[in-house]
N, C-alpha and C. Protein backbone atom coordinates (compact mmCIF):
# COMPACT_ATOMS: atom_id res chain seq x y z
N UNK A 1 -10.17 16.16 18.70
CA UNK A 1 -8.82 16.13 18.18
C UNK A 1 -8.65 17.31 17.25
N UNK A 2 -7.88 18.04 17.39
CA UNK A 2 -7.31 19.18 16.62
C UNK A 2 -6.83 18.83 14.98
N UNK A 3 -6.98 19.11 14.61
CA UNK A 3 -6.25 18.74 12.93
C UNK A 3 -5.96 20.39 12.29
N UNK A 4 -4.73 20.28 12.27
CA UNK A 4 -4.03 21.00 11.44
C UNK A 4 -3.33 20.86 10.10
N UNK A 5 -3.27 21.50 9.00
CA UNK A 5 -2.76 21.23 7.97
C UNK A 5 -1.75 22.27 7.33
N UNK A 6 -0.24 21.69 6.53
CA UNK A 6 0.51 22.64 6.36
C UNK A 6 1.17 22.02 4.87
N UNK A 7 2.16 22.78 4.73
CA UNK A 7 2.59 22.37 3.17
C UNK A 7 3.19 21.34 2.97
N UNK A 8 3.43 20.80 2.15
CA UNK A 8 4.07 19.13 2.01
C UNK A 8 5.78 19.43 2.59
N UNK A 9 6.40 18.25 3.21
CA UNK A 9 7.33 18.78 3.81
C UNK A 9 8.40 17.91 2.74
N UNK A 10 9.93 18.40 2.25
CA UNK A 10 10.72 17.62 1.69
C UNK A 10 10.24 15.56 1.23
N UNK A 11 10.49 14.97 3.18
CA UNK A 11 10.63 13.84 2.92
C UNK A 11 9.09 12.99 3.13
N UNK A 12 8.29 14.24 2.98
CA UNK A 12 6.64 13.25 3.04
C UNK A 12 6.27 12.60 2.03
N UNK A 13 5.55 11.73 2.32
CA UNK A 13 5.01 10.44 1.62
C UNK A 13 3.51 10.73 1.22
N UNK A 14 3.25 11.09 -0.28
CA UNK A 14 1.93 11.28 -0.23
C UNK A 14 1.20 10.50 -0.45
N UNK A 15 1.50 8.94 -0.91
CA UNK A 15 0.53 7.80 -1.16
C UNK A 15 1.01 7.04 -0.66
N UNK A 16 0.83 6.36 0.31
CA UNK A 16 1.14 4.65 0.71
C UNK A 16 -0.01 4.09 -0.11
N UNK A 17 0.90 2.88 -0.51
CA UNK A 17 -0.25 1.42 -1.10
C UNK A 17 0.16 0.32 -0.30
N UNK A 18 -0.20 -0.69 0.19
CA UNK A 18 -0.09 -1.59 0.85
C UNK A 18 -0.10 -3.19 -0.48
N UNK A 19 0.93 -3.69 -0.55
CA UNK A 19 1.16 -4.80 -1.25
C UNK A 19 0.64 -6.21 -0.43
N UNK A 20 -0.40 -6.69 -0.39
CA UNK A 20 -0.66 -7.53 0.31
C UNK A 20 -0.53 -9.36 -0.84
N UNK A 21 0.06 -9.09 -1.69
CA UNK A 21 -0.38 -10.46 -2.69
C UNK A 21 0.57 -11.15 -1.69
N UNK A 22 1.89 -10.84 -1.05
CA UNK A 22 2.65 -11.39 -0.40
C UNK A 22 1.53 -12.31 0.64
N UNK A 23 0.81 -11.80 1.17
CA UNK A 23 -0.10 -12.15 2.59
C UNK A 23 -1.05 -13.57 2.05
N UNK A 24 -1.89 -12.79 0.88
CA UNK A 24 -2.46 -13.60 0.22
C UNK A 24 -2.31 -14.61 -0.41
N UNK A 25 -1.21 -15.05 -0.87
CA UNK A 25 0.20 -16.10 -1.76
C UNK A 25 0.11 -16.97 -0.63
N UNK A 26 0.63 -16.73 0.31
CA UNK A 26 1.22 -17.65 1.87
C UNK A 26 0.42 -17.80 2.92
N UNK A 27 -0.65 -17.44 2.80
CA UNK A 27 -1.31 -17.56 3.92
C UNK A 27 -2.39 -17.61 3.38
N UNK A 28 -3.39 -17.28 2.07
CA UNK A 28 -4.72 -17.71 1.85
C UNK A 28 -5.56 -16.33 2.70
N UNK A 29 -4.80 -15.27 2.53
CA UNK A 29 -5.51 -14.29 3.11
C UNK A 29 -5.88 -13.21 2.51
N UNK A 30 -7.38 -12.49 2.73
CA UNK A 30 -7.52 -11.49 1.97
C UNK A 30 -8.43 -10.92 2.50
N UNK A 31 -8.60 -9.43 2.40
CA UNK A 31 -9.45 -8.54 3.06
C UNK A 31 -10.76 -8.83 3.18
N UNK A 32 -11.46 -8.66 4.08
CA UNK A 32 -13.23 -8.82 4.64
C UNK A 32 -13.74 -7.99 4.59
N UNK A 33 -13.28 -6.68 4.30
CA UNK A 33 -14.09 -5.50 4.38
C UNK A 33 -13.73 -4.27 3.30
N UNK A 34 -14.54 -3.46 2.65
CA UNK A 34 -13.96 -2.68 1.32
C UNK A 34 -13.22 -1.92 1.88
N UNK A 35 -12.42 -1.24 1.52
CA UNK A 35 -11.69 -0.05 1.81
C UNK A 35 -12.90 1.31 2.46
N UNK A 36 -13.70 1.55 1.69
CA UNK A 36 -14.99 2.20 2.23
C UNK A 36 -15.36 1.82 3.81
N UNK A 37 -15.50 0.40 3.81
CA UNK A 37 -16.33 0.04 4.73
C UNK A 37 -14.79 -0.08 6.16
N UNK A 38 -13.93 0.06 5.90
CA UNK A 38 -12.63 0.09 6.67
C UNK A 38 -12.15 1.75 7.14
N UNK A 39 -12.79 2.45 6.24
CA UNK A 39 -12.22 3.90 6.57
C UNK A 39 -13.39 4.47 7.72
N UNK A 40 -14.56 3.99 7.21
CA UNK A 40 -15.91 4.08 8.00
C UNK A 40 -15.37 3.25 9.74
N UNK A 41 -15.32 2.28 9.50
CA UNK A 41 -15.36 1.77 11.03
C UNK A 41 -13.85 2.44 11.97
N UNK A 42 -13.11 3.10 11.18
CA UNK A 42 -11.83 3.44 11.60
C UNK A 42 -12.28 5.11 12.13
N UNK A 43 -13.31 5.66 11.43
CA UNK A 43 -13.50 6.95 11.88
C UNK A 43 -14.31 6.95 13.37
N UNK A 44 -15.07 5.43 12.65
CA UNK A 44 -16.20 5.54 14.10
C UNK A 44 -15.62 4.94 15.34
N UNK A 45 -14.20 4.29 15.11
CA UNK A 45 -13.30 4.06 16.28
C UNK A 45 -12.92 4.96 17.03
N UNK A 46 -12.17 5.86 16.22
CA UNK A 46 -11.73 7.00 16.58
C UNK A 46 -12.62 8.29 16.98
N UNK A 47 -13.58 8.27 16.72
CA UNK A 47 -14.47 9.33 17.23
C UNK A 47 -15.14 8.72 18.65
N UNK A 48 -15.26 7.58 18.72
CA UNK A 48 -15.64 6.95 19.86
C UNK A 48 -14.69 6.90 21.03
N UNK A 49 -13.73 6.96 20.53
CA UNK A 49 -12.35 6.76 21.19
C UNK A 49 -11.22 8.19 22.10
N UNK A 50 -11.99 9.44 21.63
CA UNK A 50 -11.54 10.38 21.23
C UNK A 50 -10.08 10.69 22.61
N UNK A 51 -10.51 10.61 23.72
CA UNK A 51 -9.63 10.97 24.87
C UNK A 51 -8.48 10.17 24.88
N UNK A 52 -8.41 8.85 23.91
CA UNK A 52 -6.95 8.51 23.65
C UNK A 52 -6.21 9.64 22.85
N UNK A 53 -7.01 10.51 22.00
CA UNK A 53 -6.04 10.98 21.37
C UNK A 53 -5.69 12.47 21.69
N UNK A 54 -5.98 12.75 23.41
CA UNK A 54 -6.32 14.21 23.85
C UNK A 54 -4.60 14.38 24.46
């Protein structure tokens, strides 16, 4: 996969946070895996994966 990088554009978003107390409140739900251990299995998806993203 190619990755290119360029200057921040007007309407980009440079931090998403994800509010999950909503999820957790009503449903008794909460993450299983650290953020670490989520960015890790997401790379090794995607590197495994690669010709979806050709």
């Amino acid at each position: 996969m190619e990755v290119e990088f360029s200057d921040w554009r007007p309407g980009d978003q440079r931090v998403y946070i994800s509010d999950i107390s909503k999820a957790h409140q009503e449903l008794a739900w909460s993450p299983q895996v650290s953020v670490r251990e989520g960015k890790k299995g997401l790379y090794d998806w995607v590197t495994s994966h690669r010709t979806l993203f050709e």
